[in-house]
N, C-alpha and C. Protein backbone atom coordinates (compact mmCIF):
# COMPACT_ATOMS: atom_id res chain seq x y z
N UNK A 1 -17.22 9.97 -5.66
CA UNK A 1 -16.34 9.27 -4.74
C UNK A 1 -16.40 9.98 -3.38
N UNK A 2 -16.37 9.28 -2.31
CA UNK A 2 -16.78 9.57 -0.77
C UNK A 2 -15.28 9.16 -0.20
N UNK A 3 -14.64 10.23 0.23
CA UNK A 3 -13.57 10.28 0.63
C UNK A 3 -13.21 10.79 2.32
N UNK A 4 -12.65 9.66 3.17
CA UNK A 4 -12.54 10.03 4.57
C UNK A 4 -11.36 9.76 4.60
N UNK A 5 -10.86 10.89 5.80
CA UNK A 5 -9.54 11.09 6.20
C UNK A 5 -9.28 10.78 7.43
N UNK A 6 -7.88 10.03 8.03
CA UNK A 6 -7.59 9.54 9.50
C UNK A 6 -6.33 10.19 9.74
N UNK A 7 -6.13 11.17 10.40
CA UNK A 7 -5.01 11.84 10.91
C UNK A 7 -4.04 10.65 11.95
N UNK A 8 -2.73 10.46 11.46
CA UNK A 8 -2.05 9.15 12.42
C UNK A 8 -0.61 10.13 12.32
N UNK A 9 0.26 9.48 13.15
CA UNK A 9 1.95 9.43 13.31
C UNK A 9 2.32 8.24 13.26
N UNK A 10 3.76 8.73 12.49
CA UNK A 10 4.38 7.80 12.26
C UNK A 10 6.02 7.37 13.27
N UNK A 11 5.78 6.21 13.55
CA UNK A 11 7.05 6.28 14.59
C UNK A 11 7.94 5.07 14.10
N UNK A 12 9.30 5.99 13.58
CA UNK A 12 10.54 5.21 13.04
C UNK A 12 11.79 4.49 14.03
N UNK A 13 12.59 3.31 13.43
CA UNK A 13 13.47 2.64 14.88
C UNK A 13 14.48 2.86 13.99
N UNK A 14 15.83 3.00 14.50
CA UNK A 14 16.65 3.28 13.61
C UNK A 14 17.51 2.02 14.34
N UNK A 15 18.29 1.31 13.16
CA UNK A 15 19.26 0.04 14.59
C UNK A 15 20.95 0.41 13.48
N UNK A 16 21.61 0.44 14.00
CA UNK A 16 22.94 -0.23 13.48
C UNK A 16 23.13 -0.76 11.99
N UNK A 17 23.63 -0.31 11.14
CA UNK A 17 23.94 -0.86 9.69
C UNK A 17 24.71 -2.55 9.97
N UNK A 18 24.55 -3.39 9.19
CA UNK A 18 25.12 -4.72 9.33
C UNK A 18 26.10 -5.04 8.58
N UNK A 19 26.29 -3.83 7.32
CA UNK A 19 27.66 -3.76 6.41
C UNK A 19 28.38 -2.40 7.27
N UNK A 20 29.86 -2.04 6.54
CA UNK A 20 30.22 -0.50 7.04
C UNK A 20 29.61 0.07 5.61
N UNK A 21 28.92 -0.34 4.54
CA UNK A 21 28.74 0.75 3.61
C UNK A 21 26.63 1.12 3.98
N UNK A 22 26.33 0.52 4.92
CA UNK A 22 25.46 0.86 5.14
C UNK A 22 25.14 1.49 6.62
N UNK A 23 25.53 2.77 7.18
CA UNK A 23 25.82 3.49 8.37
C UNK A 23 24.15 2.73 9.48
N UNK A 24 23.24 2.64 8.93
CA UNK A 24 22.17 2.48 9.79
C UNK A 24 21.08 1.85 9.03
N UNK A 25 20.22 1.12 9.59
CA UNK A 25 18.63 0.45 8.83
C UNK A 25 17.55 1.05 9.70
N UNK A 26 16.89 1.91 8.93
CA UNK A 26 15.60 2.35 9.27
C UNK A 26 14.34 1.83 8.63
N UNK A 27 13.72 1.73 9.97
CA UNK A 27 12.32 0.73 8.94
C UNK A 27 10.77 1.26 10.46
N UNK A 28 9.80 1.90 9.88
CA UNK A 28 8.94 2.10 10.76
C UNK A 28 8.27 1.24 11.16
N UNK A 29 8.34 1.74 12.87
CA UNK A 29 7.86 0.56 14.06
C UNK A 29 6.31 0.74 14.47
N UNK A 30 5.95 1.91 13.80
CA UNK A 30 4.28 1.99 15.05
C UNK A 30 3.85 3.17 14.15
N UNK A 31 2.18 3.16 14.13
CA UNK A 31 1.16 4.33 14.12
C UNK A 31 0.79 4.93 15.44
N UNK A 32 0.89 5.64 15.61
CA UNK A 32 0.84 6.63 16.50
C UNK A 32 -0.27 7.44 16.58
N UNK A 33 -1.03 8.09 17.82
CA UNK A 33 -1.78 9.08 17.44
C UNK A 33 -1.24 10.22 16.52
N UNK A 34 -1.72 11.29 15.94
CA UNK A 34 -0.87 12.73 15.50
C UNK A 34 -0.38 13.35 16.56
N UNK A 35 0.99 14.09 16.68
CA UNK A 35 1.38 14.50 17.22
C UNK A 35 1.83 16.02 16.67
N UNK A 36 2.05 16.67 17.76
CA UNK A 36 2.48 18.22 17.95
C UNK A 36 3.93 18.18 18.07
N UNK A 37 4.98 17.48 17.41
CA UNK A 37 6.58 17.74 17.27
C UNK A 37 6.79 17.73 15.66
N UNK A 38 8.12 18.05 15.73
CA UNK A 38 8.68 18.60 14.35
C UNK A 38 9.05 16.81 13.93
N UNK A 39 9.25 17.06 12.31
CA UNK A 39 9.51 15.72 11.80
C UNK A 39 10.91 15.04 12.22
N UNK A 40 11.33 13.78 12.48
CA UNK A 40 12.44 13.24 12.89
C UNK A 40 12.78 13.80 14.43
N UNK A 41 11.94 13.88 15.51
CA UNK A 41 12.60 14.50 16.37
C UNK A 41 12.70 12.99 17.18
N UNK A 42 13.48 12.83 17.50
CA UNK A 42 14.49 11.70 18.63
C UNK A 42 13.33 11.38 19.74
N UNK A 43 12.76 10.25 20.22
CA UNK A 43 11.56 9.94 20.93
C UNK A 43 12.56 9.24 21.97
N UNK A 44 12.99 7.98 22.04
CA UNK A 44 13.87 7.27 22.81
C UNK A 44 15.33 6.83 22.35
N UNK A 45 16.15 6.08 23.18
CA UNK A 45 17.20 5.85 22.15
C UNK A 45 17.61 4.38 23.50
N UNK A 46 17.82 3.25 23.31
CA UNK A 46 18.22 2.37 24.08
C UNK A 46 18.77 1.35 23.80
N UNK A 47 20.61 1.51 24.02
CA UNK A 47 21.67 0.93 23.41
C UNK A 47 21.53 0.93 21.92
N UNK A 48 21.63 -0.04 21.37
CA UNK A 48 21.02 -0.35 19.76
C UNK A 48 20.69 0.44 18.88
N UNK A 49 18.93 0.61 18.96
CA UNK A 49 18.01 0.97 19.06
C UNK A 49 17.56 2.20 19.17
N UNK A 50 17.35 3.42 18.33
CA UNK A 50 16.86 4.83 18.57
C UNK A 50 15.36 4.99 17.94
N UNK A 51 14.27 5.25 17.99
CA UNK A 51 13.19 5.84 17.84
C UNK A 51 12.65 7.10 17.67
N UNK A 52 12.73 7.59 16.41
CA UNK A 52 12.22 8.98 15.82
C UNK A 52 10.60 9.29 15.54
N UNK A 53 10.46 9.81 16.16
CA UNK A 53 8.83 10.55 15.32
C UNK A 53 9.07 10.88 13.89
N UNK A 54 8.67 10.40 12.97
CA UNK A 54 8.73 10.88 11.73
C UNK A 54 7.85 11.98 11.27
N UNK A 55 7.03 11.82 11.85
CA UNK A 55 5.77 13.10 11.32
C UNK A 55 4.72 12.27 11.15
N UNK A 56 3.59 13.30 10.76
CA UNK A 56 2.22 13.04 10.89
C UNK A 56 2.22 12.73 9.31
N UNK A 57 0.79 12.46 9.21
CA UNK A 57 -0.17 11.72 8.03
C UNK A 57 -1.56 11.80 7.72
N UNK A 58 -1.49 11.44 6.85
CA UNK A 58 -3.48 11.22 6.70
C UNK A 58 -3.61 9.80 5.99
N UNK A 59 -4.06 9.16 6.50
CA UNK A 59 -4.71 7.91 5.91
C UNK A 59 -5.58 7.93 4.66
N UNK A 60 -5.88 8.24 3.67
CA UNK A 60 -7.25 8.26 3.33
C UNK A 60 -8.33 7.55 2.33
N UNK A 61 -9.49 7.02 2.95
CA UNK A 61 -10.41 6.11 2.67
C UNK A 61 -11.50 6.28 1.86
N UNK A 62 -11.10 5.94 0.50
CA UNK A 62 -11.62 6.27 -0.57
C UNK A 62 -13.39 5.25 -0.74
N UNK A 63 -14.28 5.69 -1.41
CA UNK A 63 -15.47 4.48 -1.54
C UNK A 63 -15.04 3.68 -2.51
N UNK A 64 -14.23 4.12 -3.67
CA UNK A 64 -13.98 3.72 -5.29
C UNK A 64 -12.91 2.10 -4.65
N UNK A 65 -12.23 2.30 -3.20
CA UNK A 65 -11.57 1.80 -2.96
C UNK A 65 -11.87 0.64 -2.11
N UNK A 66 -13.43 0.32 -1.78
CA UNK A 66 -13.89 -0.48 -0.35
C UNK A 66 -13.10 -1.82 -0.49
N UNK A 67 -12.98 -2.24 -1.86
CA UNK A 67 -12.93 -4.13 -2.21
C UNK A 67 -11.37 -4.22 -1.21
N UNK A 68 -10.52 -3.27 -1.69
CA UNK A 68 -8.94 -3.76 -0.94
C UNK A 68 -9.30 -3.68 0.19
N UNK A 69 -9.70 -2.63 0.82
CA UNK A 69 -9.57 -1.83 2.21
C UNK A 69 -10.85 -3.50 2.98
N UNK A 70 -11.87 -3.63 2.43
CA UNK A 70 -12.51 -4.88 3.02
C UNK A 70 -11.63 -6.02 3.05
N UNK A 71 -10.87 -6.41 2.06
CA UNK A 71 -9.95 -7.82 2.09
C UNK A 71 -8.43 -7.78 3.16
N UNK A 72 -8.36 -6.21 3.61
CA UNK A 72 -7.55 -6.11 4.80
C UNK A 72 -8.07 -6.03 5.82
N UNK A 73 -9.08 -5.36 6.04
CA UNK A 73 -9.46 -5.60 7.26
C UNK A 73 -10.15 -6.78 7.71
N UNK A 74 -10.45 -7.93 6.89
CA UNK A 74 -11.43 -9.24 7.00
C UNK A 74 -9.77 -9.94 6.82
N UNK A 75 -8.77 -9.77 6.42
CA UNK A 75 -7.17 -10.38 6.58
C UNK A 75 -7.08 -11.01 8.05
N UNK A 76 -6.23 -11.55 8.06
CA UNK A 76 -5.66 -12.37 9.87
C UNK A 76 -4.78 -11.17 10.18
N UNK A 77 -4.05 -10.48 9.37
CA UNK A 77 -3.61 -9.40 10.33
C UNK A 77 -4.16 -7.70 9.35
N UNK A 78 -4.93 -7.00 9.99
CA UNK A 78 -5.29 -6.13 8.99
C UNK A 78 -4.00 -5.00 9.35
N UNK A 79 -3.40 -4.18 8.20
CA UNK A 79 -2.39 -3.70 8.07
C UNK A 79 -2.34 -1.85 7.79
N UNK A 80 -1.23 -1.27 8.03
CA UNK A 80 -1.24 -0.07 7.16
C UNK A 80 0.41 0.11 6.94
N UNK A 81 0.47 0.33 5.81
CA UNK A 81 1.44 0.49 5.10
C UNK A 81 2.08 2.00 5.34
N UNK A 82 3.30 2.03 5.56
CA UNK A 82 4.22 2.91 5.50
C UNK A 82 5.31 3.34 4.40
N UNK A 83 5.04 4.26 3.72
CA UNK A 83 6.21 4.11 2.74
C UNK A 83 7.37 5.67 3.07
N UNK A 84 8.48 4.86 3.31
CA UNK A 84 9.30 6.00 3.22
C UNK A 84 10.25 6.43 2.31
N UNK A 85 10.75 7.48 1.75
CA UNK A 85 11.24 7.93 0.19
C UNK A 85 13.00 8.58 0.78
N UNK A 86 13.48 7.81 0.22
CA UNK A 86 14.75 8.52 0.18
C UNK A 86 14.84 10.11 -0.01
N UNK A 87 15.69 10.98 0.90
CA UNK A 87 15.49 12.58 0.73
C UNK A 87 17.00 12.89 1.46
N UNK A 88 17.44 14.23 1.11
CA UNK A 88 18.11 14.94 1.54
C UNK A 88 17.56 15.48 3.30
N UNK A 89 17.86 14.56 4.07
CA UNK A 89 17.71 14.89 5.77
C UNK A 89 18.67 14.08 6.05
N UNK A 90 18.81 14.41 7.94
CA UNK A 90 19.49 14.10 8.59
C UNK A 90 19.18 12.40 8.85
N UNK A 91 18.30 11.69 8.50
CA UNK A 91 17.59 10.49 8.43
C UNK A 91 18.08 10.01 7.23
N UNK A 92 18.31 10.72 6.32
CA UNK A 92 17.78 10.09 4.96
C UNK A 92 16.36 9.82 3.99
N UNK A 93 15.81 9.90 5.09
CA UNK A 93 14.15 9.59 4.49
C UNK A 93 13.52 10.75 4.77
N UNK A 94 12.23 10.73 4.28
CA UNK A 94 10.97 11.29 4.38
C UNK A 94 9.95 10.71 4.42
N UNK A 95 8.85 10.95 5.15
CA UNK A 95 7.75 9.92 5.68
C UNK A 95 6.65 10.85 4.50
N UNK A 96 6.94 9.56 3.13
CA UNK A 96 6.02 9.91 1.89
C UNK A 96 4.66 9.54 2.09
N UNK A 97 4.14 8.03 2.33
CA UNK A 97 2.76 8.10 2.21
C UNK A 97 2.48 7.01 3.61
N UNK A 98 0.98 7.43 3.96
CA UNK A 98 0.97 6.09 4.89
C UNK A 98 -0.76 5.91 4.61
N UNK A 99 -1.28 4.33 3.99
CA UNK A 99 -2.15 4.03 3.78
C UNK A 99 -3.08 2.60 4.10
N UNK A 100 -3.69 2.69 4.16
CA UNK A 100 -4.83 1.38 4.55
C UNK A 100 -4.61 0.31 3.02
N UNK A 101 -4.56 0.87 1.89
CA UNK A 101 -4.74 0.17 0.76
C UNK A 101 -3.27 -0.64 0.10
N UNK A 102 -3.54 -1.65 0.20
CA UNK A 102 -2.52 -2.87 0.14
C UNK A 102 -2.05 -2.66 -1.51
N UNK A 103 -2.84 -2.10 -1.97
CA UNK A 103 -3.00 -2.29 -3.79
C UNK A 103 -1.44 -0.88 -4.11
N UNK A 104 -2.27 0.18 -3.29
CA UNK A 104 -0.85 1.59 -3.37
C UNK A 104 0.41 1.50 -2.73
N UNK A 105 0.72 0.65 -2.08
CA UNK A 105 1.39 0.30 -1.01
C UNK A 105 2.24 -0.29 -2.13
N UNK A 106 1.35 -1.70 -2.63
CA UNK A 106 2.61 -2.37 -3.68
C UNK A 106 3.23 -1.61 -4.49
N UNK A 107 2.50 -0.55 -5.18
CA UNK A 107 2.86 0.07 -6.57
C UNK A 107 3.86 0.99 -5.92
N UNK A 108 4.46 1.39 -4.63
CA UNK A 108 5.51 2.04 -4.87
C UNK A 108 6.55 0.70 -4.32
N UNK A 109 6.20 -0.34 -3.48
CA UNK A 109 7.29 -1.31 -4.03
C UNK A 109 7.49 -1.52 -4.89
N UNK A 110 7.34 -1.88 -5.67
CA UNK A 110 7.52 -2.52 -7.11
C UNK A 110 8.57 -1.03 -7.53
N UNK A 111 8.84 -0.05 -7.54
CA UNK A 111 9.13 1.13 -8.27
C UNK A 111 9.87 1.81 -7.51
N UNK A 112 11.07 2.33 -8.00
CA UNK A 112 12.59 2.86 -7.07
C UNK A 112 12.80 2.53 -6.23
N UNK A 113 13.22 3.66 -5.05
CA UNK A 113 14.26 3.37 -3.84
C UNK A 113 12.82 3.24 -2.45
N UNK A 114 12.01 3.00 -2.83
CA UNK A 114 10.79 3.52 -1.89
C UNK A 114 11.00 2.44 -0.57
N UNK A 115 10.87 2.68 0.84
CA UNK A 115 11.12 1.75 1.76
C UNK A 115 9.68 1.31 2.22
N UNK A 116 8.89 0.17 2.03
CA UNK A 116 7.30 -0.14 2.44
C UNK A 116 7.66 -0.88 3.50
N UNK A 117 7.05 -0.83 4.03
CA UNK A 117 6.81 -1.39 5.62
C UNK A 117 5.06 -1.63 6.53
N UNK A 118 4.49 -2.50 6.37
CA UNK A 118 3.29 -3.23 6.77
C UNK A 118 3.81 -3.03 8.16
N UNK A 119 2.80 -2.00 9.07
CA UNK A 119 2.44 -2.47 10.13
C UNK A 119 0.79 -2.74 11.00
N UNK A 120 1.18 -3.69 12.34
CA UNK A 120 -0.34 -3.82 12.75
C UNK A 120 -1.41 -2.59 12.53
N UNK A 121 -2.55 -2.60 12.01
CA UNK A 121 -3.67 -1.94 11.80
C UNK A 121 -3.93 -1.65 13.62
N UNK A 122 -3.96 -0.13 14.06
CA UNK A 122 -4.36 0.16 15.59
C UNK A 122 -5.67 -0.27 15.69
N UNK A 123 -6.71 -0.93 16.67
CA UNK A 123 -7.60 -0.85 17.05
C UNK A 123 -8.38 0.26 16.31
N UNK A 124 -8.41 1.87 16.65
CA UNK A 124 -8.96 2.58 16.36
C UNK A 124 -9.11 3.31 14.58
N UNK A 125 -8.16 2.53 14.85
CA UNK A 125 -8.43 3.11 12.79
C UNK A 125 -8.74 2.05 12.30
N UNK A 126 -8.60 0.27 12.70
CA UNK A 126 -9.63 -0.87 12.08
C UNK A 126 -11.40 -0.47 12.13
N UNK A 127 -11.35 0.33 13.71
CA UNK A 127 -12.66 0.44 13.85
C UNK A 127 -13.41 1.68 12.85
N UNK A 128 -12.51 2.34 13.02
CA UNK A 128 -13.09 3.66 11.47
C UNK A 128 -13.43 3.00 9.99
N UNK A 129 -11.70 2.36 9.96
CA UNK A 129 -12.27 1.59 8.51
C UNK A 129 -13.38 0.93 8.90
N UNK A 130 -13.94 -0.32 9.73
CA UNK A 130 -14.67 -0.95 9.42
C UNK A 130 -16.05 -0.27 9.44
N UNK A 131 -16.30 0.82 9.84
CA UNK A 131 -17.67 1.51 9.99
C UNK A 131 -17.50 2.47 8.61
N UNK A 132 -16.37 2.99 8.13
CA UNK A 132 -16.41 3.17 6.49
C UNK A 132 -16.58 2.29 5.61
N UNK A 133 -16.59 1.28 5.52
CA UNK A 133 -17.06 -0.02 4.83
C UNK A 133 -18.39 -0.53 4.67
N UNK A 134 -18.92 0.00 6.32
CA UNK A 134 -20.09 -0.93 6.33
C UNK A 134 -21.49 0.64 5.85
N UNK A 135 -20.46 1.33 5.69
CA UNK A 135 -21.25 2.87 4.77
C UNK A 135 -21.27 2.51 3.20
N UNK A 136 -19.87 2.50 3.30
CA UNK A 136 -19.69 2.46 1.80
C UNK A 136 -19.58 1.36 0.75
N UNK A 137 -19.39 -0.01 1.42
CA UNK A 137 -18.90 -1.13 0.45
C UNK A 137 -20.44 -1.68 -0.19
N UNK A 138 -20.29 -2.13 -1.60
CA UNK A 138 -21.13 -2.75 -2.02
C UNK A 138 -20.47 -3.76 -2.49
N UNK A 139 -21.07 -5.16 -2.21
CA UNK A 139 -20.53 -6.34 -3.08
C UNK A 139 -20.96 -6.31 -4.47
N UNK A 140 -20.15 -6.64 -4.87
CA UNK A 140 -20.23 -6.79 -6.73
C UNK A 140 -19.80 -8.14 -7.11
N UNK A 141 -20.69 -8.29 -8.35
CA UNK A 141 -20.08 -9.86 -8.85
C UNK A 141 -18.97 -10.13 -10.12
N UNK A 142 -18.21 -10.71 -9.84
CA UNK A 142 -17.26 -10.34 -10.60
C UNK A 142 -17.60 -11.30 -12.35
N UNK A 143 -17.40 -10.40 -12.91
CA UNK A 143 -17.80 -11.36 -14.33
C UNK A 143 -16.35 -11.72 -14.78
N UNK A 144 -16.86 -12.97 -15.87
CA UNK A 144 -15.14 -13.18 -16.69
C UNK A 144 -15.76 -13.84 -17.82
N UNK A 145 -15.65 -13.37 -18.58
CA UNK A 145 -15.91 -13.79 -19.81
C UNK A 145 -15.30 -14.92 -20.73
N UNK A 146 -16.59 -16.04 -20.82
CA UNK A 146 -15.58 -17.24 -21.72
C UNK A 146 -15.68 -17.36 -23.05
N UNK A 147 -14.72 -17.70 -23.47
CA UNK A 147 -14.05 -17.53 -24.66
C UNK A 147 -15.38 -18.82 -25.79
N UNK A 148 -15.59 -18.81 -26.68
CA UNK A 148 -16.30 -19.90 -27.18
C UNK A 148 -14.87 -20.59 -27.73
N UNK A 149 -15.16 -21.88 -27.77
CA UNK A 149 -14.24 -23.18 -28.67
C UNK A 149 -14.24 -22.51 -30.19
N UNK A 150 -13.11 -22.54 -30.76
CA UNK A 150 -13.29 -21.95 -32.13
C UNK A 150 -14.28 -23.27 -33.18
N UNK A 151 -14.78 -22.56 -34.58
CA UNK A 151 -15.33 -22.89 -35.14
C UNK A 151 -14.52 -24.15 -36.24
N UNK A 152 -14.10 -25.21 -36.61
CA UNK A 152 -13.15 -25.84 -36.99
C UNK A 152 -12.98 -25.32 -38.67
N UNK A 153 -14.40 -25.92 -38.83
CA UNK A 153 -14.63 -25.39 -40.17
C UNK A 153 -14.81 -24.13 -40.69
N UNK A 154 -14.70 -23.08 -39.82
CA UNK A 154 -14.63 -21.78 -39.95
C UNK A 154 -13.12 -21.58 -40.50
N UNK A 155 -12.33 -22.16 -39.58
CA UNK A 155 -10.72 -21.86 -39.25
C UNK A 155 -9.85 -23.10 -40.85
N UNK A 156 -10.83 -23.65 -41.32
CA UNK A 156 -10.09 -24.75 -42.19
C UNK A 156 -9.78 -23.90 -43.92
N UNK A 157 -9.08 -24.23 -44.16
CA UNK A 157 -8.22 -23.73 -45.65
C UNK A 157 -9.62 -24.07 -46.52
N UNK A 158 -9.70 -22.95 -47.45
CA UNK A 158 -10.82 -23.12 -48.29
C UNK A 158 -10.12 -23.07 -49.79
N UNK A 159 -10.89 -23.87 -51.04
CA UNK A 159 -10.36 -24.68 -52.08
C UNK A 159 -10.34 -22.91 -52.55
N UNK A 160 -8.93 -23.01 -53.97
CA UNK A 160 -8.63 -21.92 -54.08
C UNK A 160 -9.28 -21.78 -55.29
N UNK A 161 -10.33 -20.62 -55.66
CA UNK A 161 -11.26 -20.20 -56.48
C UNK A 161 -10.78 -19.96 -57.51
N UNK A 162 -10.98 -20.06 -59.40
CA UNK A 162 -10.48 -19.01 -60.11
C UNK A 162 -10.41 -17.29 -60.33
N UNK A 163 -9.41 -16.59 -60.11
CA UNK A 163 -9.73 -15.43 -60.20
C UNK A 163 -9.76 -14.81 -58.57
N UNK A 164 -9.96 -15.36 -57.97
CA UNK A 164 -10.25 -14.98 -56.46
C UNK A 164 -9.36 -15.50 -55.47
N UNK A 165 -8.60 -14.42 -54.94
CA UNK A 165 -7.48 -15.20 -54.18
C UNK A 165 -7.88 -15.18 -52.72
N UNK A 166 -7.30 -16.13 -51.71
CA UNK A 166 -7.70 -16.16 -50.25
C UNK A 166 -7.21 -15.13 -49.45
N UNK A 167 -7.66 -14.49 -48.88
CA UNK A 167 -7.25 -13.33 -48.05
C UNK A 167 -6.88 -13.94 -46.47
């Protein structure tokens, strides 16, 4: 397996809770180049609206993995997924994984408190993936195997023998 890595940031919006048992909704707004600040440090804040750096990341672009990573980037909007994990911070979260592959992305939706969030694929990391693809992808044909029609007379009650019982 041929494995490449894309160093990105992650940049979180924090707005106003819409219940009082929910103080705030955080959901990440942007990939970012990597950056040189500490995690959660305060970027803008305007009325509403506050914007945290969450921290950095690695993307990373597996060969075992080309079929998803090709069906997103050949997508109408090609994507990268953000997942953030509930934690003991001043946020609440922690910026757990951030990936190109639509397939890992689901499997922590589907499973606990995990927050996923699809955003636009940057220019510069479509263009990485797509030159990792056009390294690594091979088309394959997909087989599916058909079933034969059962045999009738195979499957039909047979006359009951002396001495010999039907199994």
């Amino acid at each position: 397996m041929i494995v490449e890595e894309v160093s990105v940031g992650v940049e979180v919006e924090r707005r106003p809770g819409a219940t009082r048992w929910q103080r705030f909704v955080w959901c990440p707004a942007a990939i970012v180049p990597e950056r040189d600040l500490a995690a959660w440090t305060a970027l803008a804040e305007d009325g509403e609206a506050a914007h945290f750096f969450a921290g950095n990341a690695t993307i990373v672009l597996r060969s075992t993995d080309t079929k998803v990573l090709k069906d997103n980037a050949d997508g109408p909007t090609p994507s990268i997924y953000v997942v953030l994990r509930r934690a003991r911070s001043l946020s609440g979260w922690s910026l757990h994984l951030v990936t190109a592959d639509p397939s890992e992305a689901h499997a922590h939706a589907d499973v606990g408190d995990d927050l996923v969030e699809a955003l636009p694929m940057p220019p510069p990391i479509l263009c990485r993936t797509l030159a990792f693809l056009a390294r690594y992808h091979v088309d394959r044909t997909e087989w599916s195997r058909r079933r034969e029609s059962p045999d009738a007379e195979a499957l039909a009650r047979r006359p009951v023998v002396e001495g010999i019982r039907n199994a």
